[in-house]
Protein backbone atom coordinates (compact mmCIF):
# COMPACT_ATOMS: atom_id res chain seq x y z
CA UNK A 1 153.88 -21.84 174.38
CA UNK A 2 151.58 -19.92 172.53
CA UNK A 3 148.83 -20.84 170.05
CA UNK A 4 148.62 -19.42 167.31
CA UNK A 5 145.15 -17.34 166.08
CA UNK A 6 143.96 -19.80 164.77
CA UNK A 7 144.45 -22.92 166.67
CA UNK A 8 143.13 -25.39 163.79
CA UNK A 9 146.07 -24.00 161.40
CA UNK A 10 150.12 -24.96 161.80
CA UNK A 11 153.24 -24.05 160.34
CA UNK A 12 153.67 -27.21 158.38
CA UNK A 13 154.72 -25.74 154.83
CA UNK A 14 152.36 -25.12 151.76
CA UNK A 15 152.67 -29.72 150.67
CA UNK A 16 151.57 -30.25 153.75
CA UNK A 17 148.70 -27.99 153.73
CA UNK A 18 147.47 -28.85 150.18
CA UNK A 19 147.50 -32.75 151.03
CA UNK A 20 145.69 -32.44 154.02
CA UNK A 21 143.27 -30.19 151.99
CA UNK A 22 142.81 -32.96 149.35
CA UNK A 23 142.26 -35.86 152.59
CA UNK A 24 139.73 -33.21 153.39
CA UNK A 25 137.57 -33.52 150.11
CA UNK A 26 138.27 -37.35 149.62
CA UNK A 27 136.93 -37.65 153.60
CA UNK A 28 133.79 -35.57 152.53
CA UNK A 29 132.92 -37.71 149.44
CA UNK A 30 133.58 -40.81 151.04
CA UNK A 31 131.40 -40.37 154.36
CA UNK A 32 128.89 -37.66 153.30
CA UNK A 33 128.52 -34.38 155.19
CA UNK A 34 126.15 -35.11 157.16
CA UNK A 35 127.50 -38.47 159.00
CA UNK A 36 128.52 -36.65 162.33
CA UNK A 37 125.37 -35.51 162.69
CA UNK A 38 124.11 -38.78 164.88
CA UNK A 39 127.24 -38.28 166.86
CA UNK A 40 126.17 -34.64 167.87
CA UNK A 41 123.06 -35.95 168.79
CA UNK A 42 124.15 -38.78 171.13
CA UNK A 43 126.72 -36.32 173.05
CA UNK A 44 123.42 -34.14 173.71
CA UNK A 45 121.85 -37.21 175.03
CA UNK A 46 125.02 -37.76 176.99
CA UNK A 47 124.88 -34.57 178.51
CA UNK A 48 121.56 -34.67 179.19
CA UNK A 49 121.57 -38.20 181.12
CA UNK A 50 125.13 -37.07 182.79
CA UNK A 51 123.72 -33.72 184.23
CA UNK A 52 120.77 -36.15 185.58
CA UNK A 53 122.32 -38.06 187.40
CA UNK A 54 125.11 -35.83 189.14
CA UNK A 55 123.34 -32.43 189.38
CA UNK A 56 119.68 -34.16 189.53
CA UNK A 57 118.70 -31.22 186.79
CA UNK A 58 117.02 -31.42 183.72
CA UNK A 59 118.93 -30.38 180.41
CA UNK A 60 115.37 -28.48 179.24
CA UNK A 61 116.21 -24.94 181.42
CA UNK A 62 119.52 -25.53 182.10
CA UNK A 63 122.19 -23.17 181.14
CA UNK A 64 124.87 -24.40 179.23
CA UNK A 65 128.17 -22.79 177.99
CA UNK A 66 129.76 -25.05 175.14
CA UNK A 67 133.71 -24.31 175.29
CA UNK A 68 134.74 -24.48 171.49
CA UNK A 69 131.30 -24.53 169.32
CA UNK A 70 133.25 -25.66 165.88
CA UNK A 71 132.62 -24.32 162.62
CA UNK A 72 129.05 -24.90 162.28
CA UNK A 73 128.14 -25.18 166.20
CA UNK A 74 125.95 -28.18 165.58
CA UNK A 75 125.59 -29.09 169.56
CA UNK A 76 124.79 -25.79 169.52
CA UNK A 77 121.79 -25.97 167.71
CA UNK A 78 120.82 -29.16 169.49
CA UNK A 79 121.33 -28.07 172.94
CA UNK A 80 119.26 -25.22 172.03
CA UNK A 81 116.30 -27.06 170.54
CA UNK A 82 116.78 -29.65 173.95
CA UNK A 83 115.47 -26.62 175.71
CA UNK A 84 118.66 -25.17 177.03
CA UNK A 85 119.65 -22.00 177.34
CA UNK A 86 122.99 -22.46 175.54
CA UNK A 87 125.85 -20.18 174.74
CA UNK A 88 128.96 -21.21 172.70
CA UNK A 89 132.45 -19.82 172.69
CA UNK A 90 135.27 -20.59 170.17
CA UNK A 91 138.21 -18.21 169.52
CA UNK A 92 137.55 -19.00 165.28
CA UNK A 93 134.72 -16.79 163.44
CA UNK A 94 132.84 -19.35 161.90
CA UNK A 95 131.22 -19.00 158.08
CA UNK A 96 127.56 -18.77 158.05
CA UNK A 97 127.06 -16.91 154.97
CA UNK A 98 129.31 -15.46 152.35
CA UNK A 99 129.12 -12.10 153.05
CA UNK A 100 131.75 -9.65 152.52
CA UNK A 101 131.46 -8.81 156.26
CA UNK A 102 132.02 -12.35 157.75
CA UNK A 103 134.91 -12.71 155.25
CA UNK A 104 136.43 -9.79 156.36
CA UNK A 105 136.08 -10.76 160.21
CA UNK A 106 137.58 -14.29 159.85
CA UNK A 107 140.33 -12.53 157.93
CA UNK A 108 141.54 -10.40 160.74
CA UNK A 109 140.69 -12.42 163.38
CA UNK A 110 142.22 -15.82 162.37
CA UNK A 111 143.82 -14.56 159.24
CA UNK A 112 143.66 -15.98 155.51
CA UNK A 113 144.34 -19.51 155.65
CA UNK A 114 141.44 -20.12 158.17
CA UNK A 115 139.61 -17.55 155.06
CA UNK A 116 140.36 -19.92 152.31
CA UNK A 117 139.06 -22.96 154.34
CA UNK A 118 135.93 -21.96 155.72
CA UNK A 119 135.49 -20.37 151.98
CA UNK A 120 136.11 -23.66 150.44
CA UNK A 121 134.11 -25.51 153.20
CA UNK A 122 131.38 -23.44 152.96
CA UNK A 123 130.55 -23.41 148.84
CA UNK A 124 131.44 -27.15 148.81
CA UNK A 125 130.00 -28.80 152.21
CA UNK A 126 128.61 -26.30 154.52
CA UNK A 127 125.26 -25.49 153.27
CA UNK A 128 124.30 -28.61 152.68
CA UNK A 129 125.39 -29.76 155.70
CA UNK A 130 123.31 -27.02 157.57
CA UNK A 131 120.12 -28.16 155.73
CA UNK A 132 120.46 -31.53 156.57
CA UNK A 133 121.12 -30.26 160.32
CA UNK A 134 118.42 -28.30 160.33
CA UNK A 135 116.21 -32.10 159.16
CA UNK A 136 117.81 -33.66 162.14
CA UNK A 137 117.08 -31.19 164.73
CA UNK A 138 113.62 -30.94 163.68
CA UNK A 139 112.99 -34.71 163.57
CA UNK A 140 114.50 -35.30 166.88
CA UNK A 141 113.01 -31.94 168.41
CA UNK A 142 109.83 -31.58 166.87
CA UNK A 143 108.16 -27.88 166.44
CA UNK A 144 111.24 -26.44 167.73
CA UNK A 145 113.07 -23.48 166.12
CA UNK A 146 116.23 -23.29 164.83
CA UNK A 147 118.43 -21.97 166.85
CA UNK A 148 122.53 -21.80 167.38
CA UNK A 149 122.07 -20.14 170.73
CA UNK A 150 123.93 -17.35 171.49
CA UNK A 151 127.86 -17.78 170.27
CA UNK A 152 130.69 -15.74 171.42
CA UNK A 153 133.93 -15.08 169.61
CA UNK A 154 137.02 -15.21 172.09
CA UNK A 155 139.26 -17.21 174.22
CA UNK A 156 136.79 -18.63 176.86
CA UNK A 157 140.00 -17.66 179.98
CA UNK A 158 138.92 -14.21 179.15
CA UNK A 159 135.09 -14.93 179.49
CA UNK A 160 133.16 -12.18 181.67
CA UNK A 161 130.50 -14.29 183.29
CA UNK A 162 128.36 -13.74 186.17
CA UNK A 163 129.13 -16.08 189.16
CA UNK A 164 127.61 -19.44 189.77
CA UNK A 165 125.39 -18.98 186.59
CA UNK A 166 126.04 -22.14 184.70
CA UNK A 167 124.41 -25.88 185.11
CA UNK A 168 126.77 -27.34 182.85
CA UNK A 169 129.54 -26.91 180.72
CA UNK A 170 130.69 -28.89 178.07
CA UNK A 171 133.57 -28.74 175.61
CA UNK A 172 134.73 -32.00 172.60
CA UNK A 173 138.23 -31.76 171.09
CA UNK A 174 139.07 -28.14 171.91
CA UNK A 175 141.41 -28.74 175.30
CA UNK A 176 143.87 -30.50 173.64
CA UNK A 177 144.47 -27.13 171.24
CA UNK A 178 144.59 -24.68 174.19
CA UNK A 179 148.20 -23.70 176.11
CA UNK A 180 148.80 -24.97 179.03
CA UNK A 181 147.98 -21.42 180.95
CA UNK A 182 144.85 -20.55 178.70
CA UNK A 183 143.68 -24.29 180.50
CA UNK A 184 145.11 -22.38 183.56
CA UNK A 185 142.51 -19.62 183.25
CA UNK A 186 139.55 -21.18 181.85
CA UNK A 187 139.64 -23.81 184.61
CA UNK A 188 139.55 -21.01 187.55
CA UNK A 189 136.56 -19.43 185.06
CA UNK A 190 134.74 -22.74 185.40
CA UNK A 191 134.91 -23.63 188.42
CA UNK A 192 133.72 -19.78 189.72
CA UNK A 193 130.82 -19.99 186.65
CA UNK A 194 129.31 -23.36 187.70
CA UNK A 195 126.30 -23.39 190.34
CA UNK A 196 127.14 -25.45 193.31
CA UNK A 197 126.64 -28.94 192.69
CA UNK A 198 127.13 -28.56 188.55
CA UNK A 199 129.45 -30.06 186.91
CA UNK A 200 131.50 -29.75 183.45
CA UNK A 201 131.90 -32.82 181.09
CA UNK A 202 135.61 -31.69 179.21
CA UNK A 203 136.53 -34.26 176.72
CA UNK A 204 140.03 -33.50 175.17
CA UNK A 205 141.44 -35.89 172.67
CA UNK A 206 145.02 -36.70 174.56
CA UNK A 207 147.77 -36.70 173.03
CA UNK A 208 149.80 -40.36 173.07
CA UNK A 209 146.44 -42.33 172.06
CA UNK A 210 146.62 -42.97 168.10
CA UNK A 211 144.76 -39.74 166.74
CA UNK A 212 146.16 -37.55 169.32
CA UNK A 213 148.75 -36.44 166.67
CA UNK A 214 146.03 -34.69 164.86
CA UNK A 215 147.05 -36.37 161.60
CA UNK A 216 144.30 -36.90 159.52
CA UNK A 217 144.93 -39.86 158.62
CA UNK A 218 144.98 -41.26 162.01
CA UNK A 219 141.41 -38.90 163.18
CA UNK A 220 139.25 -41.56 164.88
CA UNK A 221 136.71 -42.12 162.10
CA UNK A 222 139.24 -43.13 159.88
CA UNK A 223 140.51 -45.53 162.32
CA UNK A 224 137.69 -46.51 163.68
CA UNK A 225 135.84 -47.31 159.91
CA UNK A 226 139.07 -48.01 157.93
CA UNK A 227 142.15 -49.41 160.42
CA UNK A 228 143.89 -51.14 157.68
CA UNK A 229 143.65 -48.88 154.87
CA UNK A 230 147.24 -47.64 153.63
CA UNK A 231 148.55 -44.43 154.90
CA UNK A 232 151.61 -42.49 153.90
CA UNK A 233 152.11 -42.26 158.09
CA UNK A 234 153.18 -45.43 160.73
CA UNK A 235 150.32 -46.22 163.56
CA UNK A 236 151.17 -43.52 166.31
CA UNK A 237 153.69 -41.41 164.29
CA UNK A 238 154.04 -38.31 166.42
CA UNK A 239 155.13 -40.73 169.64
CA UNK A 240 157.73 -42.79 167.18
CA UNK A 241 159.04 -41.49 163.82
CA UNK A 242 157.43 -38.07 163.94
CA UNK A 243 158.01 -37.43 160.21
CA UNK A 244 155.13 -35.09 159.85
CA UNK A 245 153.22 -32.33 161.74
CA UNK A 246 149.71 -32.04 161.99
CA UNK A 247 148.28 -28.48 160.53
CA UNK A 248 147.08 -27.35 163.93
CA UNK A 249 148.17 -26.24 167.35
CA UNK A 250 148.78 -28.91 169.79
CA UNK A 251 150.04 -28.56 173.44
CA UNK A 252 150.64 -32.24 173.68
CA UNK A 253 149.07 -33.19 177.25
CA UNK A 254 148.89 -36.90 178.42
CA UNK A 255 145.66 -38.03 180.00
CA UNK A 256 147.57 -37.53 182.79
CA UNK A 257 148.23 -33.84 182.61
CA UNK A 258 144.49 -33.49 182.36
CA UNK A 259 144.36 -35.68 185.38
CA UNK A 260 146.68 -33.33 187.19
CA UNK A 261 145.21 -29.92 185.61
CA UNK A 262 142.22 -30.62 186.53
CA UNK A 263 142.48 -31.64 190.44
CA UNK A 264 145.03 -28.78 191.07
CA UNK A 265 142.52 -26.03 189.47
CA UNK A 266 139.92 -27.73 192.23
CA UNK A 267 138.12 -30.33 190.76
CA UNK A 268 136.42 -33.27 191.79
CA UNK A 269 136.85 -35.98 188.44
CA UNK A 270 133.57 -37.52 189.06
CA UNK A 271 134.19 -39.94 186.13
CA UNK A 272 136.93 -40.42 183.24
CA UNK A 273 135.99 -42.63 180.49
CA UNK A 274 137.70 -43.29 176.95
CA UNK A 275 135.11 -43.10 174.08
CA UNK A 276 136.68 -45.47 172.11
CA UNK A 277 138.89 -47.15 174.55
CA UNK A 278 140.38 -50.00 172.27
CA UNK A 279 141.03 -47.33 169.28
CA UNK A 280 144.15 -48.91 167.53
CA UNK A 281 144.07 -52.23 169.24
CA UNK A 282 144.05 -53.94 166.14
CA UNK A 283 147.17 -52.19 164.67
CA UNK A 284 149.28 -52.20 168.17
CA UNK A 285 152.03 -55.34 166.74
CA UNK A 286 154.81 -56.40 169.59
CA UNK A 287 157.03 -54.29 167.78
CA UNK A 288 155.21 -51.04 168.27
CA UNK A 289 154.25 -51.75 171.81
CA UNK A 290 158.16 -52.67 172.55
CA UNK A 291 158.99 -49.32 170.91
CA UNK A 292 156.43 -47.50 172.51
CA UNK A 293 157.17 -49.08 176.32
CA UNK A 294 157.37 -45.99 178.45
CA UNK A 295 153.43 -45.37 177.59
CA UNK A 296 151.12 -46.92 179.28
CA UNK A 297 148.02 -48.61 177.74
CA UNK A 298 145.43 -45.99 179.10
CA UNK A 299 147.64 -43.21 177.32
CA UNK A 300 147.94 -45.18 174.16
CA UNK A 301 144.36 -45.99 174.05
CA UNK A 302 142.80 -42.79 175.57
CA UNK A 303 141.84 -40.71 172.72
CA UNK A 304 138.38 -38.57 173.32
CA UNK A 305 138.45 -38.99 177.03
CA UNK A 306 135.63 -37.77 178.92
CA UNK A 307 136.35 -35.84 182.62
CA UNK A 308 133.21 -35.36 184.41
CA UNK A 309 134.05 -32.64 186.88
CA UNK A 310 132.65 -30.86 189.84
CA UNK A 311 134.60 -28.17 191.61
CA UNK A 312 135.58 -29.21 195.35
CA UNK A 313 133.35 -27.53 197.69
């Protein structure tokens, strides 16, 4: 299995690619582009109060590596303004201008169909978006700069960093587009990175709950703000008609591979919690959950679950 260069793009077939591109704008209009930001915010908190009360530390002077920053790395730019000493890693370039330069990176790195989006996301969303970030963080963080930390460009399994250096690392929807061995590699990474008695919160969006197919019409705000809207797409189509492919790279683990990948790399799961752990509920008829019988219900509903992990001493 190998992912492509850029994990967030598939070999779905030009339709495919210009509907999800048109869900895109209509998702954009509808919620506004700066809706996520409270979310960003409360997984900061999260972090903060979770690294409390298993490590006993304080977020403020902590060092943080976020695993998969996203195209604007908003947690980024909280963590930083928190008072941690954050650094990001995704394997996309991200747009933060529209310089020739950038463009040119992105293009080699994760070729020209991750170009055309972050081109399009940037002149239509992205700037905005950033200003309105930029409000938040200095509302919730007042006199603090603006920061993104310090981001690296790569696969995090090929990471060079120093040993038992890190207080905590995160990472939010990024496992679930990694191979199987790249998980492999960055697990033995993190659990050599973190200091003894640090932990890593790794919350991977598994793949039988009802957005795990990465369709974006299933993506949990649209089921979570709109669960009876009409889609072209059946309630958990990639575990029962499978009629179309999402426009990214997915290796397709179960909560319980994570379960499994994470205790044979040497971890400790110190907690595992669904965020939204009755996503679907309300569309799950008898006739779906007789189809869908060999899954359990803490596969089906899993979604963004949360692994709070310490390495065994």
């Amino acid at each position: 299995m190998t992912a492509p260069a850029a994990p967030s793009t598939g070999d779905v077939g030009l339709r495919e690619k210009v509907r999800e591109w048109f869900g895109f704008l209509q998702r954009h209009r509808q919620r506004g582009a700066d809706s996520e930001i409270p979310g960003f915010l409360a997984d900061v908190e999260e972090y903060g109060a979770l690294l409390k009360q298993y490590s006993g530390s304080e977020l403020r002077g902590a060092r943080v590596l976020e695993i998969g920053f996203g195209t604007q790395a908003e947690r980024m730019a909280i963590l930083t303004a928190a008072g941690a000493n954050a650094t990001g890693v995704d394997i996309e370039v991200p747009m933060f201008d529209f310089r020739p330069a950038t463009m040119r990176r992105i293009l080699r790195a994760n070729g020209p169909e991750r170009l055309a989006k972050s081109a399009g996301r940037h002149l239509l969303f992205d700037r905005a978006a950033e200003r309105r970030l930029k409000q938040a963080v200095a509302a919730a963080y007042p006199g603090t700069e603006f920061s993104r930390g310090q981001l690296v460009i790569g696969d995090a399994a090929d990471l060079d960093l120093a040993e038992r250096s890190l207080d905590l690392i995160t990472s939010e929807d990024v496992f679930e587009h990694m191979t199987p061995d790249s998980i492999a590699r960055t697990l033995a990474g993190i659990r050599g990175w973190l200091k003894p008695g640090a932990v890593a919160l790794i919350r991977p969006n598994a793949f039988p709950g009802i957005s795990g197919g990465h369709l974006r019409e299933w993506n949990v705000p649209s089921v979570r703000d709109h669960p009876e809207e009409p889609r072209q797409s059946a309630p958990w189509e990639h575990l029962r008609a499978n009629r179309y492919q999402p426009n990214t790279f997915l290796n397709e683990l179960t909560r319980t591979d994570y379960r499994k990948a994470f205790t044979e790399a040497g971890f400790e799961i110190l907690e595992e919690r669904a965020r939204y752990p009755e996503l679907g509920a309300t569309l799950m008829t008898p006739e779906i959950r007789t189809e869908l019988s060999e899954w359990p219900d803490d596969e089906l509903f899993s979604n963004q679950t949360l692994f709070v992990l310490r390495p065994v001493a």
